[in-house]
Protein backbone atom coordinates (compact mmCIF):
# COMPACT_ATOMS: atom_id res chain seq x y z
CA UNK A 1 -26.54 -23.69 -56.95
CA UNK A 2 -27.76 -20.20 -56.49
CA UNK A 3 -24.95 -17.69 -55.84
CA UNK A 4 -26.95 -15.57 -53.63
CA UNK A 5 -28.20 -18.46 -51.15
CA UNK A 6 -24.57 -18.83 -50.77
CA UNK A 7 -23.35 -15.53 -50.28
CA UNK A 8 -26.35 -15.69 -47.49
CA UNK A 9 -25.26 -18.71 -45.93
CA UNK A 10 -21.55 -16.94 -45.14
CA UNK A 11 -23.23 -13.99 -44.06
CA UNK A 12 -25.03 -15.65 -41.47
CA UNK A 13 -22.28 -17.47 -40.51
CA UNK A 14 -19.69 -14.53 -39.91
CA UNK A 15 -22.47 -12.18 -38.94
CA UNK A 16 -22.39 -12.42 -35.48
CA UNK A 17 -18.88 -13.48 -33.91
CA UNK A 18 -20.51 -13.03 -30.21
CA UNK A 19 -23.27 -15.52 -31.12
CA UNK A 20 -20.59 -18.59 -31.50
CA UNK A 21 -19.82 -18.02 -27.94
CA UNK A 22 -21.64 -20.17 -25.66
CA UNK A 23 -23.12 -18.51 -23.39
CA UNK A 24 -21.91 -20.11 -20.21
CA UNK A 25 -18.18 -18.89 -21.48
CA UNK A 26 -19.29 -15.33 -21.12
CA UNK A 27 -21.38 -14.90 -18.06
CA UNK A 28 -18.15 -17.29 -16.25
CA UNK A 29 -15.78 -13.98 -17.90
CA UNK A 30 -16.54 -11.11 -15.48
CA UNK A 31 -14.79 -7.92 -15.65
CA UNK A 32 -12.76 -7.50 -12.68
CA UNK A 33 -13.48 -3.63 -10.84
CA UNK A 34 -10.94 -0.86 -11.75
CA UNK A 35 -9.88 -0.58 -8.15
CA UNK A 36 -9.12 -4.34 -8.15
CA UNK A 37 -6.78 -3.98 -10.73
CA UNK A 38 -5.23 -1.11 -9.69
CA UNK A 39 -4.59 -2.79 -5.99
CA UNK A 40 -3.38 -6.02 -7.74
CA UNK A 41 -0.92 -3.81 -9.93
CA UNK A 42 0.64 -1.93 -6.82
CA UNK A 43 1.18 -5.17 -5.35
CA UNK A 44 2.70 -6.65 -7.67
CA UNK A 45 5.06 -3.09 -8.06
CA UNK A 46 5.68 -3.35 -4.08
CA UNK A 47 6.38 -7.27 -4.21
CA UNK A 48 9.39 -6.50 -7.00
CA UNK A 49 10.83 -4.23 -5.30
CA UNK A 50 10.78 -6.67 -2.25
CA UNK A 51 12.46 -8.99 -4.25
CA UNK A 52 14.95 -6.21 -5.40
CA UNK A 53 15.52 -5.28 -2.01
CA UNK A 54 16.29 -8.78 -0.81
CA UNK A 55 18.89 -9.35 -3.66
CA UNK A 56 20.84 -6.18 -2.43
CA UNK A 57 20.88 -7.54 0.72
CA UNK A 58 22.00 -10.84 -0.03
CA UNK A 59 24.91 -8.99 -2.58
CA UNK A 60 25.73 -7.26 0.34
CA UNK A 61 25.79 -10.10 2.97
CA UNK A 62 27.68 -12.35 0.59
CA UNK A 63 24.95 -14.97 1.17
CA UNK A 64 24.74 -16.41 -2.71
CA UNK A 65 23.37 -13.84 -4.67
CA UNK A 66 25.38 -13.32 -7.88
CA UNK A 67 25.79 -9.38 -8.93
CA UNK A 68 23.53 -10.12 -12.19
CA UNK A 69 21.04 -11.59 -10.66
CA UNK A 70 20.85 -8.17 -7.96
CA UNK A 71 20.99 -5.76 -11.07
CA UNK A 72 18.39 -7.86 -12.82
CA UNK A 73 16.20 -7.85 -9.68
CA UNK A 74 16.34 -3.90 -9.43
CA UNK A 75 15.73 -3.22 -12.72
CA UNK A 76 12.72 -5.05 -12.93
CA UNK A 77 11.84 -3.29 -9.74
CA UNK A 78 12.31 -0.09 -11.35
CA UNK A 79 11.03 -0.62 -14.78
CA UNK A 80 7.54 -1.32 -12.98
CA UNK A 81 7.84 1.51 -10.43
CA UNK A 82 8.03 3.49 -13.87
CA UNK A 83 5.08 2.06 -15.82
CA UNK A 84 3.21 2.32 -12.34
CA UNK A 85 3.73 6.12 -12.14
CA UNK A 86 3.05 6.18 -16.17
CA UNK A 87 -0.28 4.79 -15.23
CA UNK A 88 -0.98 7.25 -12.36
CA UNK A 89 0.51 9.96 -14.38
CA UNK A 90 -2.31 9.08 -17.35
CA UNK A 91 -4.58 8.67 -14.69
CA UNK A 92 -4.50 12.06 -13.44
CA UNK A 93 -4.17 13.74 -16.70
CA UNK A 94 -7.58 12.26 -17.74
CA UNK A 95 -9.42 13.41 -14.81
CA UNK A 96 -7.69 16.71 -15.69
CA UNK A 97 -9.07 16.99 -18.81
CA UNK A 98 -12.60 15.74 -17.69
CA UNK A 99 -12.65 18.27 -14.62
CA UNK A 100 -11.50 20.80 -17.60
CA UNK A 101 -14.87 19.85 -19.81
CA UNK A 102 -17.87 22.42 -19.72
CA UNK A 103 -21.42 20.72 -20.11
């Protein structure tokens, strides 16, 4: 067997990752838009700290909700009101620096 056929052969084989794909699989994979994302994510933020809201209420009321599960409720609330203004704060540092560029 020729070394060099079979060197080939593996070459071809790993050469293109993207051609093993069926092509069906990627056209169904569409990126979603930025703004999409962005809307989702602030929904998701407001939606916790609904959730964080109603277990202080319900701690409150005395209607069932234990004091872990309140504290769990508003730190999750707060944890992703803090990656959320990460994000922004990234956001608008980027379009700082682009504004910034000279062309």
């Amino acid at each position: 067997m020729n070394p060099l056929s079979s060197i080939a052969g593996i070459a071809a084989s790993t050469a293109s990752p993207a051609a093993a794909v069926a092509p069906s699989a990627v056209a169904k994979t569409e990126a979603a838009p930025f703004s999409d994302l962005l809307t989702d994510a602030v929904g998701q933020v407001d939606a916790l700290q609904d959730q964080a809201a109603t277990a202080i209420k319900g701690l409150m009321t005395g209607s069932g909700v234990d004091v872990h599960q309140a504290i769990i409720a508003t730190e999750k609330a707060s944890m992703a009101f803090e990656l959320a203004l990460a994000v922004r704060n990234k956001a608008v540092q980027a379009y700082q620096q682009v504004m910034g560029m000279q062309f």
